[in-house]
C-alpha atoms as a PDB file:
ATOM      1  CA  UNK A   1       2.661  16.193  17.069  1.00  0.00           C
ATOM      2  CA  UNK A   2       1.864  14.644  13.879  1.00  0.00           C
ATOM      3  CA  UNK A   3      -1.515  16.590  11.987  1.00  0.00           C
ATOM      4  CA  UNK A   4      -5.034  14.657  11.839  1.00  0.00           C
ATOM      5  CA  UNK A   5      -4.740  13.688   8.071  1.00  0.00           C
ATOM      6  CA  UNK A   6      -1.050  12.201   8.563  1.00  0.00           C
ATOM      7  CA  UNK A   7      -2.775  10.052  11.765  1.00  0.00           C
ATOM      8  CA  UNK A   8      -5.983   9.165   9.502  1.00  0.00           C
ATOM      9  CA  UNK A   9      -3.419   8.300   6.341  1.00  0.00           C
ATOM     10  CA  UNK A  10      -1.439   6.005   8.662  1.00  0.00           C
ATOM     11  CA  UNK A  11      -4.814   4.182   9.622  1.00  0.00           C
ATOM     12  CA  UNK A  12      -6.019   3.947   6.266  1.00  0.00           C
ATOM     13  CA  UNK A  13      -2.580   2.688   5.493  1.00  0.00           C
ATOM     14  CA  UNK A  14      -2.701  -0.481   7.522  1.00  0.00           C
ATOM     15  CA  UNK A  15      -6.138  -0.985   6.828  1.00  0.00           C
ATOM     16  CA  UNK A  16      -5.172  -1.476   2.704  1.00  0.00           C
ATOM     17  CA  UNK A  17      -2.146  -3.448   4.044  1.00  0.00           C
ATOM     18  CA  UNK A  18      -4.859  -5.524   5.674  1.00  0.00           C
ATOM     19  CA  UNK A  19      -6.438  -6.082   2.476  1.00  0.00           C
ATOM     20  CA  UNK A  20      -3.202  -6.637   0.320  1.00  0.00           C
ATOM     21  CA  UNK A  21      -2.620  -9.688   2.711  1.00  0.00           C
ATOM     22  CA  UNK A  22      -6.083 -10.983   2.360  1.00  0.00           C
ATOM     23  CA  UNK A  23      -5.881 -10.911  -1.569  1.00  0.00           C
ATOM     24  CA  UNK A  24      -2.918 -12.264  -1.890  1.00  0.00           C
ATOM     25  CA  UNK A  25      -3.603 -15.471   0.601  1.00  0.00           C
ATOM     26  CA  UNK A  26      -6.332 -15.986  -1.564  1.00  0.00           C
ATOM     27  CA  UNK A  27      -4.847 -15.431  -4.694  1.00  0.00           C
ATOM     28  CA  UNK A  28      -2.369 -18.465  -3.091  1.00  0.00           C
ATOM     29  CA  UNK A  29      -5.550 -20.754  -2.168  1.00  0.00           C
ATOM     30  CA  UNK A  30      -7.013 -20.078  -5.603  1.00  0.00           C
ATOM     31  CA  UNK A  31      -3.880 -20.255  -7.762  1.00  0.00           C
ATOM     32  CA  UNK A  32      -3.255 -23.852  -5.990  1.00  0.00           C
ATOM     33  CA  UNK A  33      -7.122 -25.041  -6.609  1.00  0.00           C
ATOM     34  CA  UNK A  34      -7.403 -24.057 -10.306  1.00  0.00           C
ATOM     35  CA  UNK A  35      -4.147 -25.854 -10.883  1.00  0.00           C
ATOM     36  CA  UNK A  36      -5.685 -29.423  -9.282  1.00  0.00           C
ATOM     37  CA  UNK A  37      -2.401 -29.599  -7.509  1.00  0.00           C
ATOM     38  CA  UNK A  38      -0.016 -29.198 -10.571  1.00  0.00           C
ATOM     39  CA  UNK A  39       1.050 -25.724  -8.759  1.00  0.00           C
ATOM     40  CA  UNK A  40       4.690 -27.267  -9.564  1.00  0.00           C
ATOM     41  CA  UNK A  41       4.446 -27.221 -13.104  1.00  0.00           C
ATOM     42  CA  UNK A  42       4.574 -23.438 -12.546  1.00  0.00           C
ATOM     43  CA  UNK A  43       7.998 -23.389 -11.676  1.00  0.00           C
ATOM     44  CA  UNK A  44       8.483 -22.502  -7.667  1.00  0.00           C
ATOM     45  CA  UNK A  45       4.955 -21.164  -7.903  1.00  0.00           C
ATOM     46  CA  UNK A  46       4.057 -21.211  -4.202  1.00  0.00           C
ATOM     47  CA  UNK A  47       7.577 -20.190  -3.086  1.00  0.00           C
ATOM     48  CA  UNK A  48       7.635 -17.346  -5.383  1.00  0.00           C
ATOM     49  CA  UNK A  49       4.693 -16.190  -4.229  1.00  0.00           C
ATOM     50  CA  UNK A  50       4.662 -15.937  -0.485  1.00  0.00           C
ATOM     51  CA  UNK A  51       8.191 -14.569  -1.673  1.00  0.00           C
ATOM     52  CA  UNK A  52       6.443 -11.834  -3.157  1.00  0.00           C
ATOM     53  CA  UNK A  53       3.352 -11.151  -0.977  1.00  0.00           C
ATOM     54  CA  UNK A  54       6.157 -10.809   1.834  1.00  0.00           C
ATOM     55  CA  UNK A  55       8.657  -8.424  -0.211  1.00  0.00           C
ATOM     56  CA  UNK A  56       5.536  -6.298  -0.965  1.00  0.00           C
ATOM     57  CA  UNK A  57       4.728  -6.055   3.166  1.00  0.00           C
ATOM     58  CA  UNK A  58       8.432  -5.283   3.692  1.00  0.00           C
ATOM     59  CA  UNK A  59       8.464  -2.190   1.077  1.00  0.00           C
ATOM     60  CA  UNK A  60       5.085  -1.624   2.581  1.00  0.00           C
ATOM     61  CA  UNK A  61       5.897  -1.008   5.958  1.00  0.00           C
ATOM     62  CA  UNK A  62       9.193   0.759   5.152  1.00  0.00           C
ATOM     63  CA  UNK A  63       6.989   3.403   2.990  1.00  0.00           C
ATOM     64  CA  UNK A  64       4.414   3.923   5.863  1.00  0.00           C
ATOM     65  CA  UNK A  65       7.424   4.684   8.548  1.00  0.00           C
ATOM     66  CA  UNK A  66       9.380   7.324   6.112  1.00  0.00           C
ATOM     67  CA  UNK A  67       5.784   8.879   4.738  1.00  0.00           C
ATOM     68  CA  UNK A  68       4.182   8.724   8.823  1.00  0.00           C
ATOM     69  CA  UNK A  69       6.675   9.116  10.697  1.00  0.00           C
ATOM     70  CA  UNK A  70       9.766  10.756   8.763  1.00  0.00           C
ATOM     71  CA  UNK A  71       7.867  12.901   7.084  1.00  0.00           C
ATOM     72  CA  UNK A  72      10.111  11.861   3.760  1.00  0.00           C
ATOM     73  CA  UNK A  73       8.374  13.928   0.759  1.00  0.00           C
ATOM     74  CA  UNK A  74      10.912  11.325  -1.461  1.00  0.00           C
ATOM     75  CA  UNK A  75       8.688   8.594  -0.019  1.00  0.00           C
ATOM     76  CA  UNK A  76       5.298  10.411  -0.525  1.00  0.00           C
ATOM     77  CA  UNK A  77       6.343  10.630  -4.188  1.00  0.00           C
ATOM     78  CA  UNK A  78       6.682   7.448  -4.500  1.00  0.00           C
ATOM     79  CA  UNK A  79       3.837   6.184  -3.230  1.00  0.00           C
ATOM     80  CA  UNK A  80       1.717   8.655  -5.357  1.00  0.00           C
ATOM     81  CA  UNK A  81       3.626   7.264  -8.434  1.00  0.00           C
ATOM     82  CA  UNK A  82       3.399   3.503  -7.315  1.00  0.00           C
ATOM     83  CA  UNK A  83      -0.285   4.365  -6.867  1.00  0.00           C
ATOM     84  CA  UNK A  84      -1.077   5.769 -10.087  1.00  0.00           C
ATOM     85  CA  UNK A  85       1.031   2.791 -11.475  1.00  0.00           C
ATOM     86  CA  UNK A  86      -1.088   0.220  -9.992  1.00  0.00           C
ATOM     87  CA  UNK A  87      -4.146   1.839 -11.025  1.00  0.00           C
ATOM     88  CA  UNK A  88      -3.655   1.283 -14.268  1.00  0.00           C
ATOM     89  CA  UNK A  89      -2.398  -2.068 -13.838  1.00  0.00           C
ATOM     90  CA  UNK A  90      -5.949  -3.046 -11.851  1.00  0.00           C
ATOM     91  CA  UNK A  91      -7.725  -1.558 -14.631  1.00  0.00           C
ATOM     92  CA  UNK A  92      -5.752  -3.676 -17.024  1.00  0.00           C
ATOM     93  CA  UNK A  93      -6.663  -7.101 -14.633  1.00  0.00           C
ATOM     94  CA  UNK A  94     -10.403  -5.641 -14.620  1.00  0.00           C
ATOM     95  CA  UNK A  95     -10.939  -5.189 -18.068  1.00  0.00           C
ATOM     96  CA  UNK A  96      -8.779  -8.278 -18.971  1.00  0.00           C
ATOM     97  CA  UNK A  97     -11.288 -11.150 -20.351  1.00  0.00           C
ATOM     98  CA  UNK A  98      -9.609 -13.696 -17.780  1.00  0.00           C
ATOM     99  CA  UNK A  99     -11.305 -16.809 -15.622  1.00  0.00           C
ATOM    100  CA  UNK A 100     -10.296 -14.875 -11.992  1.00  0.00           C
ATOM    101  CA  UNK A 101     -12.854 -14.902  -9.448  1.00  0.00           C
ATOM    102  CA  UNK A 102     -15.244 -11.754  -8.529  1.00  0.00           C
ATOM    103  CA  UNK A 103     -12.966 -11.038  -5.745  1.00  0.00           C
ATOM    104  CA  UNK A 104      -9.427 -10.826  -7.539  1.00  0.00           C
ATOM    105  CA  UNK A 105     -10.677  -8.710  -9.387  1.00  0.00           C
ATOM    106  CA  UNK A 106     -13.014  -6.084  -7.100  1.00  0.00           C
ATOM    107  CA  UNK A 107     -10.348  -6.414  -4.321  1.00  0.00           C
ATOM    108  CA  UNK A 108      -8.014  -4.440  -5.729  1.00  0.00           C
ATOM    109  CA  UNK A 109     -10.179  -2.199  -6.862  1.00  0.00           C
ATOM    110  CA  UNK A 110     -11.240  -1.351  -3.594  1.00  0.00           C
ATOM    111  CA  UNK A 111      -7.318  -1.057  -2.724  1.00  0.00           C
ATOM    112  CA  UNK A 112      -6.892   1.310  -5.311  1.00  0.00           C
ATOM    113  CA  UNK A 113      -9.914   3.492  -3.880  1.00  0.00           C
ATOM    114  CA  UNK A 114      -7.888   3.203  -0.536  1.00  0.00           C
ATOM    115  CA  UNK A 115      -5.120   4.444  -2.144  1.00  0.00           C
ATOM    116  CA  UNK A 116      -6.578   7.392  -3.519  1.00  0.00           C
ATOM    117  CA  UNK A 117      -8.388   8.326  -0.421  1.00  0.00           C
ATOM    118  CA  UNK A 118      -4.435   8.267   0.892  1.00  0.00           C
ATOM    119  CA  UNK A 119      -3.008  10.439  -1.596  1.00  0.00           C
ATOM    120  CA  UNK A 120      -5.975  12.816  -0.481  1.00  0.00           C
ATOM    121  CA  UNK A 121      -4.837  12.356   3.122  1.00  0.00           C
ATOM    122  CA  UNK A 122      -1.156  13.376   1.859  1.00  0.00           C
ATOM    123  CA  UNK A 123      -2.098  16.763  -0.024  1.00  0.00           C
ATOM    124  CA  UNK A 124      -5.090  18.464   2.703  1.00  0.00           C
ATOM    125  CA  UNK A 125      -3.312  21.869   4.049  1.00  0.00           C
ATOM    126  CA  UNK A 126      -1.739  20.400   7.214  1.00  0.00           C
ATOM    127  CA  UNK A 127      -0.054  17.593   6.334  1.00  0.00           C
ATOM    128  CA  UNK A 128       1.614  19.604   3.492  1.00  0.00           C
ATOM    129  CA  UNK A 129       2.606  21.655   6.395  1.00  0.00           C
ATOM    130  CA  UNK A 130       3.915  18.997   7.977  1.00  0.00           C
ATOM    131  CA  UNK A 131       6.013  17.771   5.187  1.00  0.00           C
ATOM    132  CA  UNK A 132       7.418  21.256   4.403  1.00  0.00           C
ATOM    133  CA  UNK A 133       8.475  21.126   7.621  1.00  0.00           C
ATOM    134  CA  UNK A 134       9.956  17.553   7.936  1.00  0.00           C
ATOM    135  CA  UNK A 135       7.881  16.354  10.829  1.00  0.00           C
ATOM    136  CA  UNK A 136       9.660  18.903  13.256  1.00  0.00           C
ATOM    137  CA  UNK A 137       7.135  21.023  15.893  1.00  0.00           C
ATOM    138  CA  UNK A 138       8.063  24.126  17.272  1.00  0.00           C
ATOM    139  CA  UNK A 139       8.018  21.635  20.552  1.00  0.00           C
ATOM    140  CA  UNK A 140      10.656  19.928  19.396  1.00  0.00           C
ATOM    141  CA  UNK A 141      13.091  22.770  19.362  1.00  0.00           C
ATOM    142  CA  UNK A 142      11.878  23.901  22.777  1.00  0.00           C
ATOM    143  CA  UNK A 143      12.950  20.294  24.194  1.00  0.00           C
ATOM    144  CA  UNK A 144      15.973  20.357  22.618  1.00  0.00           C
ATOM    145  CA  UNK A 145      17.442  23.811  23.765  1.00  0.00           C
ATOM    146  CA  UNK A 146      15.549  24.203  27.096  1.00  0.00           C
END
């Protein structure tokens, strides 16, 4: 049985996948607006992004299996780094002087908050029990030699 903050971290997870898909839509719709339609000029613009936005779901989904389910510290550490990374690379978009819209530019902030709150999740007492322990119960030893 997996502990409450590993269940609550996997909810919070999809929720901040939710919003990484709703950013980068828009970030799409935008882009293609303040261009007036000269998105080509930006070479393979459009292609390169849903490219991207569906790369970044891919890796997304692959980290929430090995950190929820797997129980892969490797993974955890990665995410924590990849967090920390994109904090300061929001900060960087935030602070930029730059014509983006209010909501490229709070949107990620509020993933980053999600993120955090996730890290959290990943370091309270029982999911580092959890972790130390690779996912594996005291129940799953009794199924396997009963």
């Amino acid at each position: 049985m997996r502990p409450e903050s590993i269940r609550w971290f996997e909810r919070v997870y999809v929720g901040r996948m939710i919003v990484g898909l709703a950013l980068g839509i828009y970030s799409i719709y935008w882009m293609r607006h303040a261009l007036n339609g000269y998105y080509r000029a930006a070479f393979g613009f459009p292609e390169i992004a849903v490219g991207s936005i569906l790369l970044g779901t891919l890796c997304n989904i692959a980290l929430l299996y090995f950190i929820a389910r797997r129980a892969s510290v490797v993974a955890k550490w990665i995410f924590v780094v990849a967090a920390v990374i994109g904090l300061v690379s929001v900060i960087n978009t935030v602070i930029a002087p730059n014509f983006l819209p209010a909501a490229l530019k709070m949107g990620p902030l509020f993933g980053v908050g999600l993120d955090f709150t996730m890290i959290m999740l990943l370091f309270q007492p029982d999911s580092r029990e959890w972790f130390e322990r690779r996912g594996v119960t005291e129940e799953d030893y009794a199924d396997t030699f009963s």
